[in-house]
C-alpha atoms as a PDB file:
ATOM      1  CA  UNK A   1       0.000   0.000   0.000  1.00  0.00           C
ATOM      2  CA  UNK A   2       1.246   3.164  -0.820  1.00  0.00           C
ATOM      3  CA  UNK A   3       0.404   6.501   1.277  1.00  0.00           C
ATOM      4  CA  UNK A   4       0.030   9.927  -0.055  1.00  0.00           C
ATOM      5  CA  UNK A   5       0.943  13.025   1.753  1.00  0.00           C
ATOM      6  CA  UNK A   6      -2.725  15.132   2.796  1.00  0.00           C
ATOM      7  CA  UNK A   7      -1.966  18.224   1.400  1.00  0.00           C
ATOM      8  CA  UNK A   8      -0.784  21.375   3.480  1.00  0.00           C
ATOM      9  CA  UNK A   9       0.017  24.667   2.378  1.00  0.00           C
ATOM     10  CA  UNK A  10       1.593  27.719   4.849  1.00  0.00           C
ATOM     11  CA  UNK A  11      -1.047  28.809   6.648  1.00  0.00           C
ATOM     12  CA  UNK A  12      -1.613  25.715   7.676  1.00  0.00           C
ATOM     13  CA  UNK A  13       1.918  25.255   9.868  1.00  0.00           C
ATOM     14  CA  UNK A  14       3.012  28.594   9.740  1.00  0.00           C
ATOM     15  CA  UNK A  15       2.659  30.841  13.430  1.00  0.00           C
ATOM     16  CA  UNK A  16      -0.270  33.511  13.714  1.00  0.00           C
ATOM     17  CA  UNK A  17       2.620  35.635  15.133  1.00  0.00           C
ATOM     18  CA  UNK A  18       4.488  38.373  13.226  1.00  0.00           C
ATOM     19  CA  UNK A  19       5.909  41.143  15.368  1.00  0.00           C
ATOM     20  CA  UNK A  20       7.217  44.120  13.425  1.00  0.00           C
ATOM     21  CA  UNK A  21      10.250  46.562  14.845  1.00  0.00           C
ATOM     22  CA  UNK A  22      11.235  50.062  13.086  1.00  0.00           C
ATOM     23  CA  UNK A  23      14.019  50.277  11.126  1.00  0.00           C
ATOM     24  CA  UNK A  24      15.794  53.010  13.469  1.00  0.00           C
ATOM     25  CA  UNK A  25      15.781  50.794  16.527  1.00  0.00           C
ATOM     26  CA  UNK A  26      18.980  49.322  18.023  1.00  0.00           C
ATOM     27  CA  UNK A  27      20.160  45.845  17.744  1.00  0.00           C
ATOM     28  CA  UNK A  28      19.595  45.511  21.518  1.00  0.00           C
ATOM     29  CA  UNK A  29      16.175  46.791  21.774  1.00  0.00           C
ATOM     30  CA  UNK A  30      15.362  43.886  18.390  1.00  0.00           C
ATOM     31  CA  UNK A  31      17.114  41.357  20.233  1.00  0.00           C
ATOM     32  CA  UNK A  32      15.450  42.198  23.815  1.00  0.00           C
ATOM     33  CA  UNK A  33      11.935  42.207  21.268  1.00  0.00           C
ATOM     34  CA  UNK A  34      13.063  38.771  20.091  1.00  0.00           C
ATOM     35  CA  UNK A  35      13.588  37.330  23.372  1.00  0.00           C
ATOM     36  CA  UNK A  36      10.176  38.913  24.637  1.00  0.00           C
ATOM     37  CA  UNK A  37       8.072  37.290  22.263  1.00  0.00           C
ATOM     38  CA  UNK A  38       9.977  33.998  21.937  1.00  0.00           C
ATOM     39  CA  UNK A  39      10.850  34.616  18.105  1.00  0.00           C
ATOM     40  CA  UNK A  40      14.131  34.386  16.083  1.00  0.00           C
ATOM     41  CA  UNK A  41      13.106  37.003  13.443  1.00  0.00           C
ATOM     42  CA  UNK A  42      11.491  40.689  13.622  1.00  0.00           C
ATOM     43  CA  UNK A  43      10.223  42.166  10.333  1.00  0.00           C
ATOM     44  CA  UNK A  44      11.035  45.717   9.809  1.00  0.00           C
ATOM     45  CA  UNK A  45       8.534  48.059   8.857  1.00  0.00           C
ATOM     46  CA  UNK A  46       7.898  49.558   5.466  1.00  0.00           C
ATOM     47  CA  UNK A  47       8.395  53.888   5.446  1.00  0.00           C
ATOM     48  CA  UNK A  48       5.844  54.001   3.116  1.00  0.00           C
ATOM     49  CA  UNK A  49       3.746  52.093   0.773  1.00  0.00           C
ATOM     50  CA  UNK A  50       5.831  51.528  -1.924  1.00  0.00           C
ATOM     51  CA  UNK A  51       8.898  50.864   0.770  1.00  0.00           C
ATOM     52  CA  UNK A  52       9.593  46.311   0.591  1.00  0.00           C
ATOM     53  CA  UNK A  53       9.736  44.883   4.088  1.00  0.00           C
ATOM     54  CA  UNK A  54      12.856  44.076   5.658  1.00  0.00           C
ATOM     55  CA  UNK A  55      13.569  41.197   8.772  1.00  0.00           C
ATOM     56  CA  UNK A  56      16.231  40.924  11.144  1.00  0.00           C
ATOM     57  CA  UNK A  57      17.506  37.192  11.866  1.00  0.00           C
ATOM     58  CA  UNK A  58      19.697  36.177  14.640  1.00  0.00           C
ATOM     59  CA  UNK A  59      22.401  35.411  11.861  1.00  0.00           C
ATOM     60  CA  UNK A  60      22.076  39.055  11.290  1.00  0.00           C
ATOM     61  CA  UNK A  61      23.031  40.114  14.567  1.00  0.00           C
ATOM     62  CA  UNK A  62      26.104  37.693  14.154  1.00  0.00           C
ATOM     63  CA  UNK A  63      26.941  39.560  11.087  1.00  0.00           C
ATOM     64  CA  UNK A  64      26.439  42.789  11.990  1.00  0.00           C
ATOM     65  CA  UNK A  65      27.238  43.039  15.671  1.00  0.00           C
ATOM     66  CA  UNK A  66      29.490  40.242  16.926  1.00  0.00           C
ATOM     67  CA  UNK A  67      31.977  39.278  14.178  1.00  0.00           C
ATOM     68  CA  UNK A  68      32.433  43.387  13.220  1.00  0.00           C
ATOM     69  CA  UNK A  69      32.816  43.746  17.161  1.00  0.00           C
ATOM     70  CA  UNK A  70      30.527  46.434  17.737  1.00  0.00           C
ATOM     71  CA  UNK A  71      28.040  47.099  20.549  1.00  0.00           C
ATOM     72  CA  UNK A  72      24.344  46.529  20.184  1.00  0.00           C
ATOM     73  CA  UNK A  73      23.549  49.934  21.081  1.00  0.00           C
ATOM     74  CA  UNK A  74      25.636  51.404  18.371  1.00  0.00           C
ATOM     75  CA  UNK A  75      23.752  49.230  15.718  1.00  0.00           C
ATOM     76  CA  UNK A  76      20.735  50.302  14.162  1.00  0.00           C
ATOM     77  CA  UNK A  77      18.482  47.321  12.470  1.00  0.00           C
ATOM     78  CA  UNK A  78      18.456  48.631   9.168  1.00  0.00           C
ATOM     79  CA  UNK A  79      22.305  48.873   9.108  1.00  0.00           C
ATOM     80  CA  UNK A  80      21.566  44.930   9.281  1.00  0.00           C
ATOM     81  CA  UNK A  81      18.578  43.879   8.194  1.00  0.00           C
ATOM     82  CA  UNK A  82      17.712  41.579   4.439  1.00  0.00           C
ATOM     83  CA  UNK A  83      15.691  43.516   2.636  1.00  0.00           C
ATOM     84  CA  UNK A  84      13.725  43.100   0.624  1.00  0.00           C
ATOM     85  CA  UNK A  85      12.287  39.945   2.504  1.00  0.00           C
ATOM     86  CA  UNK A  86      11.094  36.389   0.691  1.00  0.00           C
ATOM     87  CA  UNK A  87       7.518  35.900   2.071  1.00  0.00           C
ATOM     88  CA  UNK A  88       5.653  32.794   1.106  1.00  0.00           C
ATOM     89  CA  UNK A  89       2.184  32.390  -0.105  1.00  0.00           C
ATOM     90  CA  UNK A  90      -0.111  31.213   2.552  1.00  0.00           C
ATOM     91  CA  UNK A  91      -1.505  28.913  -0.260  1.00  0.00           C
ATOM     92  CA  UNK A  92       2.139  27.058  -1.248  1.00  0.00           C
ATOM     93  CA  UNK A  93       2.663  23.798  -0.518  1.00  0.00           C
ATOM     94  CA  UNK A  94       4.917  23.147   2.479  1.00  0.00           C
ATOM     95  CA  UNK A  95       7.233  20.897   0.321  1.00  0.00           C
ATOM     96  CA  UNK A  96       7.611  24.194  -1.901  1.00  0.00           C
ATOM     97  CA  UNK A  97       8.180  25.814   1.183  1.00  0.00           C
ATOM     98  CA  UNK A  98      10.864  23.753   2.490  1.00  0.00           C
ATOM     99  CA  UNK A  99      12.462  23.747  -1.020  1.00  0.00           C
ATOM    100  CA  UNK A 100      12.633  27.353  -1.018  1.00  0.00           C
ATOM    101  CA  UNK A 101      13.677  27.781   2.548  1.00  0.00           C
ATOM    102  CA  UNK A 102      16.729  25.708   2.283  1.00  0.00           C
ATOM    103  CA  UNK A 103      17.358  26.376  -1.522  1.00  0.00           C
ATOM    104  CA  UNK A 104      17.726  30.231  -0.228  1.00  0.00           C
ATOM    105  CA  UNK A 105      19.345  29.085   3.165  1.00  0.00           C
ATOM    106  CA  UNK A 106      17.345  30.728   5.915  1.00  0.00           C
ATOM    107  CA  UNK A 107      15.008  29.285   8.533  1.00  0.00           C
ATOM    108  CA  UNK A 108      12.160  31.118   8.601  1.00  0.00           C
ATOM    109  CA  UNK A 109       9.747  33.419   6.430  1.00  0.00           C
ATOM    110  CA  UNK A 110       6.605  35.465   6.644  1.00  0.00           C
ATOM    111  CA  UNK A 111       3.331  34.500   5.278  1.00  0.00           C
ATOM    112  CA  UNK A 112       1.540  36.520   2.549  1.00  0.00           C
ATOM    113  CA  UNK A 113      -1.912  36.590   1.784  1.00  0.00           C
ATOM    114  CA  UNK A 114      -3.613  39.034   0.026  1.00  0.00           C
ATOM    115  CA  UNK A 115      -0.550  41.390   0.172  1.00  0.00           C
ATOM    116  CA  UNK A 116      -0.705  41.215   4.237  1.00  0.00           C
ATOM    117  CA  UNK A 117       1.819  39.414   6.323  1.00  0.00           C
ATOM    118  CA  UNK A 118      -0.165  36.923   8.112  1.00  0.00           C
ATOM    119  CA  UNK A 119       1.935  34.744  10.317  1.00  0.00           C
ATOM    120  CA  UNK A 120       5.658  33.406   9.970  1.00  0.00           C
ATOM    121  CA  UNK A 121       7.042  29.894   8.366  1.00  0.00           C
ATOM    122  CA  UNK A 122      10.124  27.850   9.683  1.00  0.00           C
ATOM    123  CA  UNK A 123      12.062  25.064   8.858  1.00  0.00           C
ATOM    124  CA  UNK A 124      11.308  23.548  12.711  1.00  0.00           C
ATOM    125  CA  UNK A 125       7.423  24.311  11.891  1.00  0.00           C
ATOM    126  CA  UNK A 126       7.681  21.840   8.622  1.00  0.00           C
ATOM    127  CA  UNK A 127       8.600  19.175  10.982  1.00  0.00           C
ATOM    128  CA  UNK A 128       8.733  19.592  14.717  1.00  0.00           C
ATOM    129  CA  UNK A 129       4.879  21.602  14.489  1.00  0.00           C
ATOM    130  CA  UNK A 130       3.723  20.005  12.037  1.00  0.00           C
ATOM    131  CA  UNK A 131       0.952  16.878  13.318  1.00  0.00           C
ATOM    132  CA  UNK A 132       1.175  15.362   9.964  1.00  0.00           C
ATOM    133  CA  UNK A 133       4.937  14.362  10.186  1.00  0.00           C
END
């Protein structure tokens, strides 16, 4: 007998949360944010309409803080943010997702639908979240 896979897309596994920081706020006030809310990324908010999201990773804080050994407070998020962010369609399939996620090597992305970030994807989500696995 061979089993299928029930389909899933993203807004099925992703997280409801998204939590949203301004560009001109430190690296220690994102990364006391992060811990707050239990998250590993913060998406940065657009200036205006026209303006792409950005989002802050804990790789970026590696990047941009530790390894150029400067303080947190000295760092500004959109001196290290990735804009403009991947989001994924909250219809995809998670296999797409996963195949994107790795093929662009990060671990987590927002949610789209309708041109609204609805919740956030990860890697761990895909598996560890996920009651179909």
């Amino acid at each position: 007998m061979v089993l299928k896979r029930k389909f899933q897309n993203a807004k099925d596994v992703m997280k409801k949360k998204v939590v949203f920081i301004d560009g001109m706020a430190t690296a220690k006030e994102a990364v006391n944010l992060m811990r707050k809310e239990n998250i590993e990324a913060l998406i940065i908010n657009k200036r205006d309409n026209i303006d792409a999201y950005g989002i802050v990773r804990v790789h970026n804080f590696i990047d941009g803080v530790i390894i150029p050994d400067k303080t947190s407070e000295e760092v500004n998020v959109f001196e290290i943010m990735t804009k403009p962010v991947i989001s994924v369609p909250a219809s995809m399939d998670v296999k797409y997702v996963a195949s994107l996620l790795m093929n662009i090597g990060v671990r987590e992305a927002p949610v789209e639908e309708n041109g609204e970030l609805i919740g956030m994807i990860s890697i761990s989500d895909l598996i560890l979240d996920n009651m179909l696995f």
